[in-house]
N, C-alpha and C. Protein backbone atom coordinates (compact mmCIF):
# COMPACT_ATOMS: atom_id res chain seq x y z
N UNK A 1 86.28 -13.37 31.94
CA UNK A 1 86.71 -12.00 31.80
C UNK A 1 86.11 -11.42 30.53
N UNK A 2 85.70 -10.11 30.40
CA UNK A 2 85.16 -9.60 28.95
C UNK A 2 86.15 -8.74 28.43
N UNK A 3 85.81 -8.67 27.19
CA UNK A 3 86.12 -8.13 26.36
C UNK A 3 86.95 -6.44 27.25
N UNK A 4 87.48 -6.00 26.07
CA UNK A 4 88.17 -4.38 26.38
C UNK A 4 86.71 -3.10 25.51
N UNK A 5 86.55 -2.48 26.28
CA UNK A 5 85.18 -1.35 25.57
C UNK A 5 86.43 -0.92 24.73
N UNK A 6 85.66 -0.38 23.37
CA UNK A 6 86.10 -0.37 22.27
C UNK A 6 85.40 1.57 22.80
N UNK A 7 87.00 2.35 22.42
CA UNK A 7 86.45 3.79 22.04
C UNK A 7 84.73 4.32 21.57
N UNK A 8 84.12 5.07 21.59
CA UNK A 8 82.90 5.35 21.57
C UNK A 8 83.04 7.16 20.58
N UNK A 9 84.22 7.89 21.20
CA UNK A 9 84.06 9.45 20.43
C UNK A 9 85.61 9.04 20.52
N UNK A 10 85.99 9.87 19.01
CA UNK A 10 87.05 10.40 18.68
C UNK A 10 87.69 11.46 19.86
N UNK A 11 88.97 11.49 20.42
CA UNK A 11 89.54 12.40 21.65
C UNK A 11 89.68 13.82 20.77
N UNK A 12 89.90 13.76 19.59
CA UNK A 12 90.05 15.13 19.26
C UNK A 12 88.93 15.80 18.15
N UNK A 13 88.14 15.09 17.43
CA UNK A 13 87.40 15.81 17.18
C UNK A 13 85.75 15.39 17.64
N UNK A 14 85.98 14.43 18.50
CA UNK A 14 84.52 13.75 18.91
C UNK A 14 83.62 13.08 18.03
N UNK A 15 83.81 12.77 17.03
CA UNK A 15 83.37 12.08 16.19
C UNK A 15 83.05 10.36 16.24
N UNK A 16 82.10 9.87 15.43
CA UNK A 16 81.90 8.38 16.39
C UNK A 16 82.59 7.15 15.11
N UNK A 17 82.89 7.91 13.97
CA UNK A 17 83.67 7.54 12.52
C UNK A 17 84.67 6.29 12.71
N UNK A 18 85.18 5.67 13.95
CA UNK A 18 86.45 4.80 14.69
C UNK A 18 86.59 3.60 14.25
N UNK A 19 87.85 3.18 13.82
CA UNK A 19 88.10 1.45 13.63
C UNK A 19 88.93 1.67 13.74
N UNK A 20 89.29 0.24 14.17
CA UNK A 20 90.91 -0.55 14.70
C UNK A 20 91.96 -0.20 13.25
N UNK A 21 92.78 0.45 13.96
CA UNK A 21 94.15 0.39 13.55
C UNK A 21 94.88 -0.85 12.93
N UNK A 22 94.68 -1.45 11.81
CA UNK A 22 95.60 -2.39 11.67
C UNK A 22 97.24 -2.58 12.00
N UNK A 23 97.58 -1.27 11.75
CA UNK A 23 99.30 -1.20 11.48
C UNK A 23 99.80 -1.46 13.16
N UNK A 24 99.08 -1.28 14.36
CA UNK A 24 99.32 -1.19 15.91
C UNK A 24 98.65 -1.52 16.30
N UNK A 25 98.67 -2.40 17.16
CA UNK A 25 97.70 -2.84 18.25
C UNK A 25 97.21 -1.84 19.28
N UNK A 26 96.21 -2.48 19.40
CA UNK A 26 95.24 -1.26 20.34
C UNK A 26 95.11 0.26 20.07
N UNK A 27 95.74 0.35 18.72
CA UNK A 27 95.13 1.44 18.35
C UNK A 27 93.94 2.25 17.14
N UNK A 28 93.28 3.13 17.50
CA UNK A 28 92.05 3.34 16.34
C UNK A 28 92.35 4.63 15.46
N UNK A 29 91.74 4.24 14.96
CA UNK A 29 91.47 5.65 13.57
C UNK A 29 90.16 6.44 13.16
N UNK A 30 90.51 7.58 13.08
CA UNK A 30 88.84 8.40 13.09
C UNK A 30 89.20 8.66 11.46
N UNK A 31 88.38 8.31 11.01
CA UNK A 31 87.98 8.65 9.50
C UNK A 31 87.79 10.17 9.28
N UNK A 32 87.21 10.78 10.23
CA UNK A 32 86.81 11.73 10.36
C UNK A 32 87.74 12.92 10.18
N UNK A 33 88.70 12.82 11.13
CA UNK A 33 89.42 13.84 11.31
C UNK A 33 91.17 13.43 10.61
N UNK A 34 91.17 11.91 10.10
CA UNK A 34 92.35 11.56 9.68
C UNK A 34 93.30 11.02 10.76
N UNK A 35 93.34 11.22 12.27
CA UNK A 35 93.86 11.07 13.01
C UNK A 35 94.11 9.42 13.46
N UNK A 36 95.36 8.65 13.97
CA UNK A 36 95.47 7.92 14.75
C UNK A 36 96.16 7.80 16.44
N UNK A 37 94.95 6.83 17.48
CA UNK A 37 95.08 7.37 18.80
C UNK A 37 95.38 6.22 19.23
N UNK A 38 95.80 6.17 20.91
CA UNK A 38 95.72 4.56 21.13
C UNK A 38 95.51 5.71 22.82
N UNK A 39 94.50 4.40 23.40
CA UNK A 39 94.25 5.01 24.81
C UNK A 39 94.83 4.03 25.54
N UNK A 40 95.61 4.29 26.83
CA UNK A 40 96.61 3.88 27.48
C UNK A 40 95.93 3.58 29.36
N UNK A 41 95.73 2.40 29.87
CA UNK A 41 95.04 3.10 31.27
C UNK A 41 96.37 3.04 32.06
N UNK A 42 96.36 3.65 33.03
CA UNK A 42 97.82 4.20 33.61
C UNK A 42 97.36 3.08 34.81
N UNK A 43 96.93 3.16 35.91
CA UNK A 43 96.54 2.65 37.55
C UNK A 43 95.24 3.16 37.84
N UNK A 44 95.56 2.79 39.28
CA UNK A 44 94.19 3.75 39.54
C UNK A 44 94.85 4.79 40.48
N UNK A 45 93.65 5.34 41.18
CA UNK A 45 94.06 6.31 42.47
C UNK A 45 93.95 5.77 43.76
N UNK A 46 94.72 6.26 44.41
CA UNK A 46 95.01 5.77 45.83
C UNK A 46 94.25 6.01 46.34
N UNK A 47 93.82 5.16 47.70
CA UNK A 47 92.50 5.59 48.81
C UNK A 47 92.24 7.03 49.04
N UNK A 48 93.77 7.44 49.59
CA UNK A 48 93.64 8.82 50.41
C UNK A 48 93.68 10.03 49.41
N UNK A 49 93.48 9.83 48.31
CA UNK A 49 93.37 11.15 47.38
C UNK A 49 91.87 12.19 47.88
N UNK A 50 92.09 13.45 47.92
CA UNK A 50 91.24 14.19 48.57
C UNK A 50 90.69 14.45 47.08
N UNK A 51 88.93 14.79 47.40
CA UNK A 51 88.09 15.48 46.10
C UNK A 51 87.95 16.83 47.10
């Protein structure tokens, strides 16, 4: 099994500035904007969802 992809842009100011959060797991910090985020995956989508 691999690894988890590690964030790539900051969600709020898009910035690429990111490291791990010590104080929480799985979560990062943008230098940039001061902010801390943690991204969450919910499920997926069901077969019959219409586009």
């Amino acid at each position: 099994m691999s690894e988890r992809q590690a964030p790539m842009y900051c969600p709020y100011c898009g910035d690429e500035d990111l490291r791990p959060n010590e104080a929480s797991h799985g979560a990062w910090e943008c230098h940039s904007c001061a902010r801390v985020f943690s991204i969450k995956f919910i499920g997926l989508l069901s077969k019959g969802v219409a586009k």
